[in-house]
Protein backbone atom coordinates (compact mmCIF):
# COMPACT_ATOMS: atom_id res chain seq x y z
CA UNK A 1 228.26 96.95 -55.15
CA UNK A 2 230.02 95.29 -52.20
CA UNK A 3 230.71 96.52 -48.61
CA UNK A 4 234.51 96.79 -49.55
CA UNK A 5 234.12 97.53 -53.09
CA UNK A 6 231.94 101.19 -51.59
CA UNK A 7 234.46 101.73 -48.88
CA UNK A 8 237.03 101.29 -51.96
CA UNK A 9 234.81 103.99 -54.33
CA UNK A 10 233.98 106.38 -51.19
CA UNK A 11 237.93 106.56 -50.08
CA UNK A 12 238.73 107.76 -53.72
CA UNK A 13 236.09 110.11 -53.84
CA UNK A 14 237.90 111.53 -50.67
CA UNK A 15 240.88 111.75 -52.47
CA UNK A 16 239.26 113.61 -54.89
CA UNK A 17 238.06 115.83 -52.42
CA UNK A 18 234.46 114.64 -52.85
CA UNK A 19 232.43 116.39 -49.82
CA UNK A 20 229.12 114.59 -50.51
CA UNK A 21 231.37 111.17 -49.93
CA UNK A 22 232.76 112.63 -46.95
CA UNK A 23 229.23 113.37 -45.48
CA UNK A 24 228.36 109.73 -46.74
CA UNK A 25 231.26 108.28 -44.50
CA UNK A 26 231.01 110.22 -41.32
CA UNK A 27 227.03 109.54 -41.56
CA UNK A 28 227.82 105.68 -42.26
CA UNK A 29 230.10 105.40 -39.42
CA UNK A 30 229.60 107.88 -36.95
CA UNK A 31 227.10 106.23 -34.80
CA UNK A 32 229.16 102.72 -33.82
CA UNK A 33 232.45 105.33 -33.10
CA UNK A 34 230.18 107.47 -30.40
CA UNK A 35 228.65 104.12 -29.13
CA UNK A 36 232.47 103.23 -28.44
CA UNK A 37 233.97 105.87 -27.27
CA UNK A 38 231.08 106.95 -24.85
CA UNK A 39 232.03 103.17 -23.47
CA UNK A 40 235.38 104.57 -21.97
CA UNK A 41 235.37 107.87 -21.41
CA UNK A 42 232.56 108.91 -18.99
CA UNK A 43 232.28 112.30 -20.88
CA UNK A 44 229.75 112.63 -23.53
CA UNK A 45 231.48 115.87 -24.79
CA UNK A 46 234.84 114.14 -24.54
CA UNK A 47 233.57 110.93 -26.51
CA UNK A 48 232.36 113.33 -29.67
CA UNK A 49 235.62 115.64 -29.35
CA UNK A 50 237.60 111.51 -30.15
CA UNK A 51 235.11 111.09 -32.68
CA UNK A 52 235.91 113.80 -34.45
CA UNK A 53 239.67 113.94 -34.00
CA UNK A 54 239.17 110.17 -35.34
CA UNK A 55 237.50 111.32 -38.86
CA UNK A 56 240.58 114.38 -39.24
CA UNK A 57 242.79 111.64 -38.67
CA UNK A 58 241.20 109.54 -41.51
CA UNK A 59 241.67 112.50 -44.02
CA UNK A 60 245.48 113.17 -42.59
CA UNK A 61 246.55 109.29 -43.13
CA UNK A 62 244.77 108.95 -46.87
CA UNK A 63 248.19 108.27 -48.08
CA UNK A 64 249.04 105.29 -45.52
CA UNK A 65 245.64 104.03 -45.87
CA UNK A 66 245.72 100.30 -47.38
CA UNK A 67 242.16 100.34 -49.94
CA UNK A 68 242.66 96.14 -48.80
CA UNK A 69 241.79 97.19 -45.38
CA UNK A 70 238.49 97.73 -43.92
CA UNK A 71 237.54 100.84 -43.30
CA UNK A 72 235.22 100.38 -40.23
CA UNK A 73 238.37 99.03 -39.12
CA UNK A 74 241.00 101.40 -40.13
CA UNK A 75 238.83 103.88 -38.31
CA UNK A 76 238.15 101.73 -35.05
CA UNK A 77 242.22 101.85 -35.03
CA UNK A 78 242.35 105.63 -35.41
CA UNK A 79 239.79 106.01 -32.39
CA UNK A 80 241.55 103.53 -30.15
CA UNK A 81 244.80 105.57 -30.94
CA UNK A 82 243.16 108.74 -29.67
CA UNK A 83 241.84 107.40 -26.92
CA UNK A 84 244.94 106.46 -25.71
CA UNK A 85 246.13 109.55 -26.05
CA UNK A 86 243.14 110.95 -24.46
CA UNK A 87 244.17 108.89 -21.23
CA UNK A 88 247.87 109.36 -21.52
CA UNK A 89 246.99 112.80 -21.34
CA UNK A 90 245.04 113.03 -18.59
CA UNK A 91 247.47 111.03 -16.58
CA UNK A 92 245.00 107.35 -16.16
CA UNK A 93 247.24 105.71 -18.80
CA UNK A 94 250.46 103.76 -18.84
CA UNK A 95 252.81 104.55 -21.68
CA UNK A 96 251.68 102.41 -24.73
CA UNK A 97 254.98 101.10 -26.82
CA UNK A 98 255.10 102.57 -30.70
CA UNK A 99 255.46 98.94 -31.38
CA UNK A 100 251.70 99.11 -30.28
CA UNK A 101 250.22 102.02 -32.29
CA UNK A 102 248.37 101.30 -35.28
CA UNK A 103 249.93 102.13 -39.22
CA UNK A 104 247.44 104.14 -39.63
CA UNK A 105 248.49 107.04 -36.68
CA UNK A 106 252.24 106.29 -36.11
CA UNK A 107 254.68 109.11 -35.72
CA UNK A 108 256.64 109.48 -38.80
CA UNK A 109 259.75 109.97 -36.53
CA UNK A 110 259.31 106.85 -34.44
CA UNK A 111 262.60 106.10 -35.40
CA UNK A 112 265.18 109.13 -35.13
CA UNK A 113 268.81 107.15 -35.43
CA UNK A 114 267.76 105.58 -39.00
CA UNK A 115 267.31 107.47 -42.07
CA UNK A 116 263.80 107.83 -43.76
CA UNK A 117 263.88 105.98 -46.80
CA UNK A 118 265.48 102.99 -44.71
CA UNK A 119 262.13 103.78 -42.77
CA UNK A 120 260.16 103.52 -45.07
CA UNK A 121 261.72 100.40 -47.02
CA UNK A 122 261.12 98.73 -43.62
CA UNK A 123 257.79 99.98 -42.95
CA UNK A 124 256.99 98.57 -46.29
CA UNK A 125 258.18 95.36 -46.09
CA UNK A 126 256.34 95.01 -42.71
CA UNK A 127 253.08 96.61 -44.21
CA UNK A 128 253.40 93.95 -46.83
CA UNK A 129 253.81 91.20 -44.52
CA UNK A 130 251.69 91.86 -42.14
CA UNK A 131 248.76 92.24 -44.88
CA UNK A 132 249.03 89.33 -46.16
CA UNK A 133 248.82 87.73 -42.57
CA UNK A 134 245.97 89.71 -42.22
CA UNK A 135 243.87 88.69 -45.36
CA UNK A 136 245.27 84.91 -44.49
CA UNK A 137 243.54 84.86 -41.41
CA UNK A 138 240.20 86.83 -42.50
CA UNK A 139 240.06 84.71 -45.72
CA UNK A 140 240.50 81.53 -42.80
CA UNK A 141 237.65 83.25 -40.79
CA UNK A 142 235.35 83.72 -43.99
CA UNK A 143 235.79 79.79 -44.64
CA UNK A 144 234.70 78.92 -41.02
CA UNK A 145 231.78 80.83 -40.79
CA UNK A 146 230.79 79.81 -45.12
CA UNK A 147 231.41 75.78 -43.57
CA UNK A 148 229.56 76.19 -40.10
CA UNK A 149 232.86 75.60 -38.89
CA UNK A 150 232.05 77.79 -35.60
CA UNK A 151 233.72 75.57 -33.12
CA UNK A 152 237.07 76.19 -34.58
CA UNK A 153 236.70 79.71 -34.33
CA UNK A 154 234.82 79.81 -30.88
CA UNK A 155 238.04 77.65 -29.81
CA UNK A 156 240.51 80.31 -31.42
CA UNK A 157 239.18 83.38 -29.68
CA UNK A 158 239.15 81.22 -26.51
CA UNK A 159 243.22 81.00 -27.06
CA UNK A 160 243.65 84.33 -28.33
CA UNK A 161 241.23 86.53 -27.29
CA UNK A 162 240.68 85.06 -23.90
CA UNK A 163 244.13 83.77 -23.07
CA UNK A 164 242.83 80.32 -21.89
CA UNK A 165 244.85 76.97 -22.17
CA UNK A 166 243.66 73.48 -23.23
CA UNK A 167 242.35 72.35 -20.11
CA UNK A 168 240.25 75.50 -19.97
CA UNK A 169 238.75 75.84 -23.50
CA UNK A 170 238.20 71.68 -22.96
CA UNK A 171 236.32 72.30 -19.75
CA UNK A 172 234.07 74.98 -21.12
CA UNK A 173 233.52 73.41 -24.43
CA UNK A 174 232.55 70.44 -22.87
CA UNK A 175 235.60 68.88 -25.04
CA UNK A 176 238.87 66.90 -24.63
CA UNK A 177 241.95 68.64 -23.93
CA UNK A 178 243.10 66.02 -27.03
CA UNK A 179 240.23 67.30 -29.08
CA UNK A 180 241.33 70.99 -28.20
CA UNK A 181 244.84 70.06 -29.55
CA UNK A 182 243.36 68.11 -32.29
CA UNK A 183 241.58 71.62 -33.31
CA UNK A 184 245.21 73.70 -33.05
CA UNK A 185 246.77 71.23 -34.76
CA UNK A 186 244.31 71.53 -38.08
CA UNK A 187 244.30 75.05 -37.66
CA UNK A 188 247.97 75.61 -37.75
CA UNK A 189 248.18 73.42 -40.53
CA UNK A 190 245.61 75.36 -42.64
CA UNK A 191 247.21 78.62 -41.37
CA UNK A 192 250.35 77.22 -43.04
CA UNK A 193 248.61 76.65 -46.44
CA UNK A 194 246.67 79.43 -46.51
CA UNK A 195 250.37 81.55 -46.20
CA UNK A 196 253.17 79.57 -47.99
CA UNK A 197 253.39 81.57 -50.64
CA UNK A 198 253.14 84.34 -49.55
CA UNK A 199 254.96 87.41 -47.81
CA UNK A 200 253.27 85.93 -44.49
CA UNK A 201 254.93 82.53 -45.02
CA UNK A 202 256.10 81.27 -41.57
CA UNK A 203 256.82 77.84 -39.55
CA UNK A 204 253.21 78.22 -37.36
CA UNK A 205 254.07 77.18 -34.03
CA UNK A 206 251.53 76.41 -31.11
CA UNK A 207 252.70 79.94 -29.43
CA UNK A 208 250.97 81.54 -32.28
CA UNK A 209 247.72 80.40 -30.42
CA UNK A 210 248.68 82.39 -27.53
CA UNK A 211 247.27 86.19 -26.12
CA UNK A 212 251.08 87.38 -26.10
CA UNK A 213 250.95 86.46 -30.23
CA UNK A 214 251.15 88.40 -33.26
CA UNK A 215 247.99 86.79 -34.30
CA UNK A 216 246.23 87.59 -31.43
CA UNK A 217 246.90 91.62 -31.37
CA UNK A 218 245.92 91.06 -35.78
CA UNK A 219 243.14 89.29 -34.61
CA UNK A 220 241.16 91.61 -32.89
CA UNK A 221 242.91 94.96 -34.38
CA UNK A 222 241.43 94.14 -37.43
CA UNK A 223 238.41 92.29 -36.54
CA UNK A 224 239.36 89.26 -38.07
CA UNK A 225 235.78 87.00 -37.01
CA UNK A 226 234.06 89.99 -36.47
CA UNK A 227 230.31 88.96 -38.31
CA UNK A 228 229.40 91.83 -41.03
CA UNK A 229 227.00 94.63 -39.47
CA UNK A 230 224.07 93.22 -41.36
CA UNK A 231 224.18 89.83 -39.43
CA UNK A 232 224.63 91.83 -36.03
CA UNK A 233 220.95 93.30 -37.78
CA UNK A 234 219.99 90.25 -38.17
CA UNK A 235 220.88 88.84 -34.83
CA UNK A 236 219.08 91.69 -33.38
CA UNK A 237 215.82 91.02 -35.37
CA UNK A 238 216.28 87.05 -34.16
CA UNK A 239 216.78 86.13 -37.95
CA UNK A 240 219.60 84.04 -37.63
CA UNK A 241 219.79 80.28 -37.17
CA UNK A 242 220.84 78.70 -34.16
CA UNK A 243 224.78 77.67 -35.04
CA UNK A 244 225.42 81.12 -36.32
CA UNK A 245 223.42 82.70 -33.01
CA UNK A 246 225.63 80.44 -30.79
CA UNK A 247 229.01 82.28 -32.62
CA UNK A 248 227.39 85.63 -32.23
CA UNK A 249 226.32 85.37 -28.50
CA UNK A 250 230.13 84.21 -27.95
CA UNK A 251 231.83 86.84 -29.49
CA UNK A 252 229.70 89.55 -28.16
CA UNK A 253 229.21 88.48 -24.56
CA UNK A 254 231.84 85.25 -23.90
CA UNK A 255 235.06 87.51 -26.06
CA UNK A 256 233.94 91.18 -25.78
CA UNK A 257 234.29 92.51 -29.40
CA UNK A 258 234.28 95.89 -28.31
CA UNK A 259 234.07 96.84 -32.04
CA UNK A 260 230.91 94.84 -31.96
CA UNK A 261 229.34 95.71 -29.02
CA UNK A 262 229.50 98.97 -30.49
CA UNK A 263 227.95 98.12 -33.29
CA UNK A 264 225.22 96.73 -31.90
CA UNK A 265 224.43 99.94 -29.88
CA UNK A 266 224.47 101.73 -32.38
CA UNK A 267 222.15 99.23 -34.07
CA UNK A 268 219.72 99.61 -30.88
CA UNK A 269 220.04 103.11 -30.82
CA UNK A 270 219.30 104.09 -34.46
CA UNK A 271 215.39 103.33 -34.14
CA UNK A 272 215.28 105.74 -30.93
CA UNK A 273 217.81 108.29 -32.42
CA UNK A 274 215.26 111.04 -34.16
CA UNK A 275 216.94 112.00 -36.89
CA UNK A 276 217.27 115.79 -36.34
CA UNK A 277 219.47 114.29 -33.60
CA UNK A 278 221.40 112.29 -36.08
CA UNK A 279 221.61 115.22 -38.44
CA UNK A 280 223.01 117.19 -36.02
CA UNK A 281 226.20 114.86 -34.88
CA UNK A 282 227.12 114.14 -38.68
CA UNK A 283 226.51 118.41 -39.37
CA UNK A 284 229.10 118.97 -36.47
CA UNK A 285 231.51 115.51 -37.46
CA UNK A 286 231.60 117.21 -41.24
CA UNK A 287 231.96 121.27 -39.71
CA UNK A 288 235.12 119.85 -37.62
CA UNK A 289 236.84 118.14 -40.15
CA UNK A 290 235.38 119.70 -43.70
CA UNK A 291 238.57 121.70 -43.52
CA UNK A 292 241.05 118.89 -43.84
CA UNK A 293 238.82 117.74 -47.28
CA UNK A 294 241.13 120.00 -49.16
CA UNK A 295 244.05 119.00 -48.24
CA UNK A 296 243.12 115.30 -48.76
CA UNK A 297 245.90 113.47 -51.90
CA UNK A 298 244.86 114.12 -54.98
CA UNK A 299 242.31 116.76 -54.13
């Protein structure tokens, strides 16, 4: 069975109001949420409190949750959600726009002068589009990395992720600033291909290759290059080969995947985590949020 295709069978054993496939998620993803929430908030007891409130919020948005979507990163959304709160809270925060909250933890009411089925037609349209902008650009991702293409996504991030112009990606690539353009250029294009027919269809522009962009905040919400958890393993054990070890090093160190960072942590951490240790974060993750099961759709 797959990675999604198990995320896919676990979710509707949720539903179901499964506890043994609760238990199976919260072990499964419990470890790279800590490892990134103990990265920004200097509590320990604070960072487990988010992890928590992150797995309750997983069972209280079942019915927004897209089965297309990853769940690593529906959860990763959920966390970064309460961590903003967390901050707002405590007053170290600016006010984050609704615009900028994820699906997945949106007020219902974000909208109080329209009615809620015109909501909800909206939110639906925009759920649909944005989905299909989102599987365009992993499916484009997917292609890269399955044709060695690395360069093209090293140079993406470096527009996107980084913010950098031409001359800047050139200069560090050791490129052209007309082989830099040369790369947007085919990318747009096969952007544009991969999306005509679909809900995501849209003139690409060069401004889509900017930090400001759509694509940008899609990009690394959803961890659109992020490399599966078993090649961060295997990048970690030294197994990979060298073009594939160049991509990784860039992502994690050169772009900052936080998502990825945590991931390896957690990696790191598991052989020096005893597992009475481990037992006893997933015992109080399932005591916390166990009651919610219950009340899960279709349970």
């Amino acid at each position: 069975m797959s990675e999604h295709a198990g995320e896919r069978y676990l979710v509707e054993a949720i539903r179901n109001g499964d506890p043994a496939a609760w238990r199976e998620v919260i072990d499964r993803y419990q470890g790279r949420l800590l490892s990134f929430a103990r990265r920004r908030v200097a509590s320990g007891a604070d960072a487990d409190d988010l992890v928590q409130e992150a797995f309750v919020g997983l069972l209280r948005s079942l019915p927004r949750y897209d089965p297309e979507r990853s769940l690593e990163t529906y959860l990763f959304a959920i966390l970064r959600n309460k961590l903003t709160d967390h901050f707002q809270q405590a007053g170290r925060a600016r006010k984050q726009s609704l615009d900028n909250l994820d699906p997945a933890e949106q007020p219902a009411d974000w909208v109080e002068s329209e009615t809620p089925s015109r909501r909800m037609e909206e939110q639906e349209a925009l759920g649909e589009q944005r989905g299909a902008l989102v599987s365009a650009l992993r499916g484009w991702a997917e292609q890269c990395c399955e044709q060695r293409r690395f360069d093209d996504l090293i140079v993406v991030e470096m527009l996107v992720v980084l913010g950098l112009r031409n001359k800047e990606v050139a200069t560090d690539l050791g490129m052209t600033e007309t082989a830099v353009a040369g790369v947007k250029f085919r990318v747009l294009d096969q952007w544009r291909k991969l999306t005509q027919a679909s809900p995501a269809a849209r003139d690409w522009q060069e401004a889509d290759l900017a930090r400001d962009s759509s694509v940008a905040r899609i990009w690394q919400s959803e961890g659109v290059s992020c490399p599966k958890r078993s090649t961060l393993g295997r990048h970690l054990l030294g197994a990979l080969d060298a073009d594939w070890v160049r991509f990784v090093d860039f992502h994690v160190t050169t772009a900052a995947c936080d998502r990825c960072i945590a991931n390896l942590d957690d990696l790191r951490s598991e052989d020096q985590r005893d597992e009475a240790t481990r037992s006893a974060l997933r015992e109080r993750c399932f005591a916390s949020s166990v009651g919610f099961l219950s009340r899960a759709p279709g349970s």
